[in-house]
N, C-alpha and C. Protein backbone atom coordinates (compact mmCIF):
# COMPACT_ATOMS: atom_id res chain seq x y z
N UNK A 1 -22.08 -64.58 -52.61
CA UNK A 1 -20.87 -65.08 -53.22
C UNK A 1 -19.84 -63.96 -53.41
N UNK A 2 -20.56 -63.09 -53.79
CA UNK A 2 -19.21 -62.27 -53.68
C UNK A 2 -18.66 -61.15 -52.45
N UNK A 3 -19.61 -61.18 -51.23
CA UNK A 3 -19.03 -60.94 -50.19
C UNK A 3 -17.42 -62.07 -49.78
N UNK A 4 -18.07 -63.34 -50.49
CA UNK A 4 -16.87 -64.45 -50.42
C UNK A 4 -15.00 -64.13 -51.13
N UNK A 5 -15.33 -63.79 -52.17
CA UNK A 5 -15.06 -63.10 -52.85
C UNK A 5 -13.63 -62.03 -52.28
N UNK A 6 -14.84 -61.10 -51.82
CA UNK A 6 -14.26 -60.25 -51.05
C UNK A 6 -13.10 -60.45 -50.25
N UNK A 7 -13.84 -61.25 -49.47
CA UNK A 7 -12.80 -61.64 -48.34
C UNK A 7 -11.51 -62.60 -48.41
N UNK A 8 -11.76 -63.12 -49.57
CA UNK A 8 -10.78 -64.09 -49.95
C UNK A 8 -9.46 -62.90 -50.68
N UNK A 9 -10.36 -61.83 -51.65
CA UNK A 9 -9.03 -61.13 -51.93
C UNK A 9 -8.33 -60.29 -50.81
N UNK A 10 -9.16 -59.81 -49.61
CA UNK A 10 -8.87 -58.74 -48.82
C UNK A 10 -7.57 -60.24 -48.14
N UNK A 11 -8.68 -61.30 -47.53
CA UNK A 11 -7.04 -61.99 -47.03
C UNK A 11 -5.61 -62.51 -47.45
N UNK A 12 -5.82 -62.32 -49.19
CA UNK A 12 -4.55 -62.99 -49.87
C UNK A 12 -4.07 -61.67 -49.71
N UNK A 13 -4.16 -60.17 -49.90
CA UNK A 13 -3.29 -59.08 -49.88
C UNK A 13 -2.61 -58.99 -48.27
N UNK A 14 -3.62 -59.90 -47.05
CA UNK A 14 -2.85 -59.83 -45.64
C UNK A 14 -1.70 -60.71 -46.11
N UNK A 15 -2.37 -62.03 -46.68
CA UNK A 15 -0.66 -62.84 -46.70
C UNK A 15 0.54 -62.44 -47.58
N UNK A 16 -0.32 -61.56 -48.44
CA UNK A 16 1.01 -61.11 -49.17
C UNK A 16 1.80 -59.83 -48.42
N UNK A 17 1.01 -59.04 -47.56
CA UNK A 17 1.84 -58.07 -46.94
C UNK A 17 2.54 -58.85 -45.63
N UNK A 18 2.33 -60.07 -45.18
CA UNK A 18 2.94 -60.32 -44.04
C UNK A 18 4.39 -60.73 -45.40
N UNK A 19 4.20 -61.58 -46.38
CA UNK A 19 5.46 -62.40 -46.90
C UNK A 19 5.79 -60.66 -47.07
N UNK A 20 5.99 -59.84 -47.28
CA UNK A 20 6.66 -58.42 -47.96
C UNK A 20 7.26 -57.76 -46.41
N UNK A 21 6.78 -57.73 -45.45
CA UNK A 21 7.26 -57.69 -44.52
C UNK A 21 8.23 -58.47 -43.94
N UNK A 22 7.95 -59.76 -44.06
CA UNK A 22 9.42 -61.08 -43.82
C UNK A 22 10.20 -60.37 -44.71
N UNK A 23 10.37 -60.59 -46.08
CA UNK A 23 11.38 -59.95 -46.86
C UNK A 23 11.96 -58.47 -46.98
N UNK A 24 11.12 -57.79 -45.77
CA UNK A 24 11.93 -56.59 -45.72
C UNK A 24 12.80 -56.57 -44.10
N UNK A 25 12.88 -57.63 -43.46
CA UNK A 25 13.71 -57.66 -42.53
C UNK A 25 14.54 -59.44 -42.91
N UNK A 26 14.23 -59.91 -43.55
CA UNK A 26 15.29 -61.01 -43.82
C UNK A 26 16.46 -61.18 -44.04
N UNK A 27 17.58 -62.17 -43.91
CA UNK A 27 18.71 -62.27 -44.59
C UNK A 27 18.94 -61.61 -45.94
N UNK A 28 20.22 -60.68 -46.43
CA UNK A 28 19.72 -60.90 -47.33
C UNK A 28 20.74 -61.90 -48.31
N UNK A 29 21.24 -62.99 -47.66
CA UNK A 29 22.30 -63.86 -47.93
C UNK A 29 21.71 -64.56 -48.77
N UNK A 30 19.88 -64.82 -48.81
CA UNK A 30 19.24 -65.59 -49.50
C UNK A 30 18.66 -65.36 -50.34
N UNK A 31 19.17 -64.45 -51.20
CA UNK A 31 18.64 -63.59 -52.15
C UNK A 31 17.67 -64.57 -53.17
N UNK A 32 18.77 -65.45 -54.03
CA UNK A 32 17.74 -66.32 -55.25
C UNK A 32 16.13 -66.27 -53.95
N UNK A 33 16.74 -67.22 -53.28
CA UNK A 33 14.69 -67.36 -52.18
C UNK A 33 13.97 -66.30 -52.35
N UNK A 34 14.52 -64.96 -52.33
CA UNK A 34 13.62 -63.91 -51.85
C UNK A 34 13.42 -63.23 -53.17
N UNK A 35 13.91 -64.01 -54.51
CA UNK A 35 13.14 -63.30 -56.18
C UNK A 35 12.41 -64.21 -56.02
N UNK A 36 12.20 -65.41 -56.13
CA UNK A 36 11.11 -66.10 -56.39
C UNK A 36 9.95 -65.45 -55.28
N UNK A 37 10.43 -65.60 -54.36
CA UNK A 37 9.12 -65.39 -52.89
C UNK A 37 8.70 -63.51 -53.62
N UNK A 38 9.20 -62.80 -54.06
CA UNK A 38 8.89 -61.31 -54.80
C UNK A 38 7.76 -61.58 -56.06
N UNK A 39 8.92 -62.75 -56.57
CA UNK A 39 7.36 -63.11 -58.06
C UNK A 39 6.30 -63.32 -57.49
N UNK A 40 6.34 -64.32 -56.62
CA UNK A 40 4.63 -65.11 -55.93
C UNK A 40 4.43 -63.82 -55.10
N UNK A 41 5.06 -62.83 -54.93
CA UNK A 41 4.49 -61.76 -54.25
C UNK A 41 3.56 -60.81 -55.08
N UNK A 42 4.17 -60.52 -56.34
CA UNK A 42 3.96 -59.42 -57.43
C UNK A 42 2.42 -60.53 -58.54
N UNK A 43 2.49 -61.51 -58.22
CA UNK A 43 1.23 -62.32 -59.27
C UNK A 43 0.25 -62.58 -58.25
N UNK A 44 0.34 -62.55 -56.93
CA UNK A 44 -0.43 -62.56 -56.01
C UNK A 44 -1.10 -61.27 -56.00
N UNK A 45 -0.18 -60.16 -55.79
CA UNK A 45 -1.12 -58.72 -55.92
C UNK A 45 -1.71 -58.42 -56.88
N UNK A 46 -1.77 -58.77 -57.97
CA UNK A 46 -2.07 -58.48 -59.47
C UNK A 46 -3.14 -59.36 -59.78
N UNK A 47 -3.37 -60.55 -59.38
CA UNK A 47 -4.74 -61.66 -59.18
C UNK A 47 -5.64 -61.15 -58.17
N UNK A 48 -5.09 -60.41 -56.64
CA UNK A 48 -5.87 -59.67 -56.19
C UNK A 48 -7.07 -58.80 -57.24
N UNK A 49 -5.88 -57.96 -57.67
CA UNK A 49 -6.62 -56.69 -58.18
C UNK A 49 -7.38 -57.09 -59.49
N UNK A 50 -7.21 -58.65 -59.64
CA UNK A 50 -8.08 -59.23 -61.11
C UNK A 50 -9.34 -59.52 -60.65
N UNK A 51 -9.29 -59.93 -59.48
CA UNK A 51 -10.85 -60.49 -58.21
C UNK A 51 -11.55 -59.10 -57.90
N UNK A 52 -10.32 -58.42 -57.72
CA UNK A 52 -11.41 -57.22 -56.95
C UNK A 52 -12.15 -56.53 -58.35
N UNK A 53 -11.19 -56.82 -59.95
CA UNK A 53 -12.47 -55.73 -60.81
C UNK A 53 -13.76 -56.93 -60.86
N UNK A 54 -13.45 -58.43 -61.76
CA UNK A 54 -14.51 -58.99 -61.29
C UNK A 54 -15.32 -59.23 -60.62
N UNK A 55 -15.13 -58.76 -59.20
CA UNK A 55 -16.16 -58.63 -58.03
C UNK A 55 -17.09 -57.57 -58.32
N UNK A 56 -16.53 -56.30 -58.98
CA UNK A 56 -17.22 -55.44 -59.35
C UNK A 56 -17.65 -55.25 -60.96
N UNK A 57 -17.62 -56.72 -61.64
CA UNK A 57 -18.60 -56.56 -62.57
C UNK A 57 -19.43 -57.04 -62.04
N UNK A 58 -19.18 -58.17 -61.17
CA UNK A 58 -20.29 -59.02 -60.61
C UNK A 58 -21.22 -58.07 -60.30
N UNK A 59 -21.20 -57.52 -59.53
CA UNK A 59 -21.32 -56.70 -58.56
C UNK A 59 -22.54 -55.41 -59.06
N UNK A 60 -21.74 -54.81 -60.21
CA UNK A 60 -22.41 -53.27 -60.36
C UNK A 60 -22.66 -53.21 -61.53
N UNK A 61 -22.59 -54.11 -62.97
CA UNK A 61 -22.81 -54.24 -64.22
C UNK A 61 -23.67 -55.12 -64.30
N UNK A 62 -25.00 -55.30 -65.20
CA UNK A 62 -25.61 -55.73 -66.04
C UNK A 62 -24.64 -56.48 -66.95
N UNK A 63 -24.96 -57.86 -66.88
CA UNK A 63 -23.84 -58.56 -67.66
C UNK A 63 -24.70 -60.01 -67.86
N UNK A 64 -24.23 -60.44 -69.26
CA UNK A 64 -25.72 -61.56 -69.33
C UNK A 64 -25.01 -63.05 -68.15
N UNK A 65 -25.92 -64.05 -68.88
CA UNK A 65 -25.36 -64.87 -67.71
C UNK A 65 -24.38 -65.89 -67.86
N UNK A 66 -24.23 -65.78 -69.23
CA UNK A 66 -22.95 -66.82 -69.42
C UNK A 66 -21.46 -65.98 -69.37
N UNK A 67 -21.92 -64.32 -69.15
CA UNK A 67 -20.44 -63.31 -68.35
C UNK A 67 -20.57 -63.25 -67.24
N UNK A 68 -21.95 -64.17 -66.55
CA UNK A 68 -21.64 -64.22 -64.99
C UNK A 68 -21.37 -65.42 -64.40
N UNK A 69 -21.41 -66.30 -65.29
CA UNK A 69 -20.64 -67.71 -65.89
C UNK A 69 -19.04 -68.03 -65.39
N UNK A 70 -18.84 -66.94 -66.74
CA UNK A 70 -17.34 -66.41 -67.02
C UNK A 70 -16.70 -66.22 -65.57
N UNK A 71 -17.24 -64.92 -65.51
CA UNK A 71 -16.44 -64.23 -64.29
C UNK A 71 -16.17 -65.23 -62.95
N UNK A 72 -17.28 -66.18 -62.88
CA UNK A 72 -17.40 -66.56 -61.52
C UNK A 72 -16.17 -67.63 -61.81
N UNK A 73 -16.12 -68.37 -62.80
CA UNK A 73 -15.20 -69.54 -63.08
C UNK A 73 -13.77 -68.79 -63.25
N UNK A 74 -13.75 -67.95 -63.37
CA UNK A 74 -12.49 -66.74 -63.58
C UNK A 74 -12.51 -67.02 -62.32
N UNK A 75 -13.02 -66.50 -61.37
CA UNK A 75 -12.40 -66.04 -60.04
C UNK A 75 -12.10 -67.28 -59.47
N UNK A 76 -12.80 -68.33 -59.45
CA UNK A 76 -12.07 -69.39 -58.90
C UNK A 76 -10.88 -70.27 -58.78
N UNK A 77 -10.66 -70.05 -60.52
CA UNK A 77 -9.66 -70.25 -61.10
C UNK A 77 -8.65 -68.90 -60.73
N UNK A 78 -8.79 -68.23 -60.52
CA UNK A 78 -7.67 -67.36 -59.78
C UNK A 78 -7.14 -67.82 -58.38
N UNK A 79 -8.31 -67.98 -57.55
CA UNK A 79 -8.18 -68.42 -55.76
C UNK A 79 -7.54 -69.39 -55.77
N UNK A 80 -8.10 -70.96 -56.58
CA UNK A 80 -7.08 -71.55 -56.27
C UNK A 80 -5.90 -71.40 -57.14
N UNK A 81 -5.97 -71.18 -57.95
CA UNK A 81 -4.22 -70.28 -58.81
C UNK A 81 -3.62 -69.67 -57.89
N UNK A 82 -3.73 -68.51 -56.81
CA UNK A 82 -2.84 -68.65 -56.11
C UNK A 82 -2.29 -68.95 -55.02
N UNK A 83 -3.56 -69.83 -54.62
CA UNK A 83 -3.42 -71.11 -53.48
C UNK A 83 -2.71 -72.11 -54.11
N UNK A 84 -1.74 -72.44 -55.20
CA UNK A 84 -1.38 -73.16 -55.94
C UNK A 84 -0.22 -72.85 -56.12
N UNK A 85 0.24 -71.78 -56.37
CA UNK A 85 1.33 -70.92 -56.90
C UNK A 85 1.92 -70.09 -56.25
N UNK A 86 1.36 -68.96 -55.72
CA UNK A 86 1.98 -67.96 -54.42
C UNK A 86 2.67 -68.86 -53.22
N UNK A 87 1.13 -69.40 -52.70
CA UNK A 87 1.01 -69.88 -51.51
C UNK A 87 2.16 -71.14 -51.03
N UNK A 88 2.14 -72.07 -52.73
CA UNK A 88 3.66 -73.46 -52.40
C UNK A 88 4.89 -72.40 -52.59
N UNK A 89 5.07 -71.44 -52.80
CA UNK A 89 6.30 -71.06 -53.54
C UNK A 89 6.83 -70.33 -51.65
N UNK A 90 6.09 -69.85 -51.07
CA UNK A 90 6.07 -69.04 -49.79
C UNK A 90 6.31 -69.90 -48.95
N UNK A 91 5.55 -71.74 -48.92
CA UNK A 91 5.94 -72.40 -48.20
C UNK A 91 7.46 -72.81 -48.68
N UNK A 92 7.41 -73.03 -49.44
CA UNK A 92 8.52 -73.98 -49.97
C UNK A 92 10.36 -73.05 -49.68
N UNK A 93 9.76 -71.69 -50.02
CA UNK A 93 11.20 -71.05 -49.73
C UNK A 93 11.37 -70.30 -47.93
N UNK A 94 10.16 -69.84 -47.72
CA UNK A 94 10.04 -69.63 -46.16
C UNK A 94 10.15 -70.67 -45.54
N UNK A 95 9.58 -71.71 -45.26
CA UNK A 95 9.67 -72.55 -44.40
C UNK A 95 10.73 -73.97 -45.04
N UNK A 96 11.04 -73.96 -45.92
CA UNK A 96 11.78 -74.75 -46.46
C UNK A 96 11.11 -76.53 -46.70
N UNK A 97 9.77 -76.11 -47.29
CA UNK A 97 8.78 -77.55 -47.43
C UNK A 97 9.16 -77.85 -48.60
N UNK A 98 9.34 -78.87 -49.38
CA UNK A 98 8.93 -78.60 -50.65
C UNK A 98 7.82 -80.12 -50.80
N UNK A 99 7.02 -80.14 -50.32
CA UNK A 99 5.95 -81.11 -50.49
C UNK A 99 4.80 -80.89 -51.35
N UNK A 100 4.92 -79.50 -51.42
CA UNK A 100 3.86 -79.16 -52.57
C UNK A 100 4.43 -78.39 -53.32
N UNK A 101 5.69 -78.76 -53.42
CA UNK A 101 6.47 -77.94 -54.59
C UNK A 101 5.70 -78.58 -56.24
N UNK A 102 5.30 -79.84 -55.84
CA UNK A 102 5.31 -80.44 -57.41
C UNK A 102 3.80 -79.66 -58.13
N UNK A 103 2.89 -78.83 -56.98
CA UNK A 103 1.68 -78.22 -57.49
C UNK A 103 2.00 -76.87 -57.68
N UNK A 104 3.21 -76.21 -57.83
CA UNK A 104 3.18 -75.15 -58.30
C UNK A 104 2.61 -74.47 -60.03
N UNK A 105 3.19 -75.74 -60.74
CA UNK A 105 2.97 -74.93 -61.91
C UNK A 105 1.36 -75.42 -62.47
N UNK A 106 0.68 -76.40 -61.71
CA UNK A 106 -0.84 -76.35 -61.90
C UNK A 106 -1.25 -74.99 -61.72
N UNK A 107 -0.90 -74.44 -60.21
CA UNK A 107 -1.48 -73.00 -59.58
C UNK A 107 -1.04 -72.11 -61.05
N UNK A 108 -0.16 -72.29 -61.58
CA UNK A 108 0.27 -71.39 -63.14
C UNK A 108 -0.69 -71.34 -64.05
N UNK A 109 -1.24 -72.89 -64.14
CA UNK A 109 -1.78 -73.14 -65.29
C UNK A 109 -3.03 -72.35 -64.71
N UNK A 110 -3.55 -72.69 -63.47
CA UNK A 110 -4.91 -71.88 -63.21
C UNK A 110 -5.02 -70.39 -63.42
N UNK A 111 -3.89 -70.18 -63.23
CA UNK A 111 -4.14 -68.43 -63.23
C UNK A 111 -3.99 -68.47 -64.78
N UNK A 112 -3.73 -68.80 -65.77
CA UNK A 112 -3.71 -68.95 -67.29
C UNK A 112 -4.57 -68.88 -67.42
N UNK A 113 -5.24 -70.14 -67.13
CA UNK A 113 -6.92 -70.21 -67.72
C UNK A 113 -7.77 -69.49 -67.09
N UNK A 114 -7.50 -69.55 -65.68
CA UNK A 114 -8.42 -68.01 -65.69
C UNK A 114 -8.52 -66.66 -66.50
N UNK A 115 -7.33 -66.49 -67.01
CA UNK A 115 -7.23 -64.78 -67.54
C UNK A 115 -8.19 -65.41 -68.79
N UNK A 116 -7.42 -66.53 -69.56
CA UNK A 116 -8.04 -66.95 -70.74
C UNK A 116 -9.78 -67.18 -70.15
N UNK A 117 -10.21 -67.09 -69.61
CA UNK A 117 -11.93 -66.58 -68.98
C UNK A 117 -12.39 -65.48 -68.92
N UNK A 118 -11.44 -64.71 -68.29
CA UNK A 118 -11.42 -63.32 -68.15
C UNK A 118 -11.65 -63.05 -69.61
N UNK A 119 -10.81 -62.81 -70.41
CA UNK A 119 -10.42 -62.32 -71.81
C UNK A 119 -11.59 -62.53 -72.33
N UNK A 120 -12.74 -63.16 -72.42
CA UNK A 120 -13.76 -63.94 -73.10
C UNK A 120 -14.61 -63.13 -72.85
N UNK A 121 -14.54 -62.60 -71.58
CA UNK A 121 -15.86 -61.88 -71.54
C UNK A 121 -16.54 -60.79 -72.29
N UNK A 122 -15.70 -60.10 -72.66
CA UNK A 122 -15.73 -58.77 -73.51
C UNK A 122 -16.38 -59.15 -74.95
N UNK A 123 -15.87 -60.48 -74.99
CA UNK A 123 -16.26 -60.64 -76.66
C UNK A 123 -17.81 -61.29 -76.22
N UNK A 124 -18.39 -61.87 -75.01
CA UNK A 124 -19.82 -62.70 -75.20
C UNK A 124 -20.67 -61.21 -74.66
N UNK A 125 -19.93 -60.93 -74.19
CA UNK A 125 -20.82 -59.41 -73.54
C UNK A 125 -21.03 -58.33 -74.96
N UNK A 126 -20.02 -58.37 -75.52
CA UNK A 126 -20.38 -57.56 -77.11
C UNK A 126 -21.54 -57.96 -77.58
N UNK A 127 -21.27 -59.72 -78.52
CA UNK A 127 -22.29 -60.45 -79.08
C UNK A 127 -23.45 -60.14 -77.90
N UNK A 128 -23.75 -60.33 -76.87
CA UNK A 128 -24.95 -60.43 -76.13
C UNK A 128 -25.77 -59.29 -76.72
N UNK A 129 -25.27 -57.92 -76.54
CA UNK A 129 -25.20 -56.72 -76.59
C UNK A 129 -25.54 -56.20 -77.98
N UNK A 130 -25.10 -57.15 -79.29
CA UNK A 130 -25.15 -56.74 -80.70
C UNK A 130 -26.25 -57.69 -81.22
N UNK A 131 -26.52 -58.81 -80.47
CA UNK A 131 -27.60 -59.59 -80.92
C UNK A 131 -29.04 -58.81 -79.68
N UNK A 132 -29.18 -58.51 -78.85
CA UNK A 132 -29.90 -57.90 -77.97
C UNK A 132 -30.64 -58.92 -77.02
N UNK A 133 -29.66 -59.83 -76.50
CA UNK A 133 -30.11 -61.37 -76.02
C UNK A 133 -29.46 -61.18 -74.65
N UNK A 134 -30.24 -61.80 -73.55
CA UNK A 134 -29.67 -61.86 -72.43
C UNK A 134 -29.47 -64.03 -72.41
N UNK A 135 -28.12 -63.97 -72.79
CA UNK A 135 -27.84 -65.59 -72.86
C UNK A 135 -26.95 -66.30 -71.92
């Protein structure tokens, strides 16, 4: 699973360097298009780099199992967060779709509740840790 993982963040940083590349030879007549297409650029790299530390708690920490719970429902909730959010916002102003414009701010809400997963962990991994329970 988390070779999966892997590859899912290594390919959202290809799609985000191809959209960073469009926008460094684009019009730049279309500016409003190309802040929004920069946001879904800048929360895309930053959800990357949220997968890649969770991959490596997964990964290289001793962590009980309801923080391997956590993490895993974290990361999913990130993937499709920004298969939700990056990904309609890139179609919608690059190619000019807006058919899945109306699932953008779900992809929001996912990356929300993911962090709000994320955030959790620290506190069940403490308790695990202060009670001496693998739970």
């Amino acid at each position: 699973m988390h070779t999966l993982y892997t590859f899912y963040v290594l390919f959202n940083m290809f799609i985000a360097m191809l959209v960073l590349f469009y926008l460094s030879h684009a019009d730049n007549s279309t500016f409003d298009n190309n802040k929004s297409i920069l946001y879904a650029f800048g929360v895309q790299q930053i959800h990357c780099i949220a997968l890649f530390g969770l991959i490596s708690l997964l990964r290289y920490a001793s962590l009980p199992k309801i923080c391997v719970y956590l993490s895993h429902a974290a990361s999913i909730l990130f993937c499709l967060g920004m298969i939700l959010f990056s990904l309609n916002i890139y179609v919608k102003n690059i190619f000019e779709l807006s058919v899945l414009a109306p699932l953008i701010p779900f992809g929001g809400a996912m990356l929300f509740f993911g962090w709000a997963l994320a955030l959790l962990l620290p506190f069940f991994w403490f308790t695990a840790r202060m009670l001496g329970r693998k739970f």
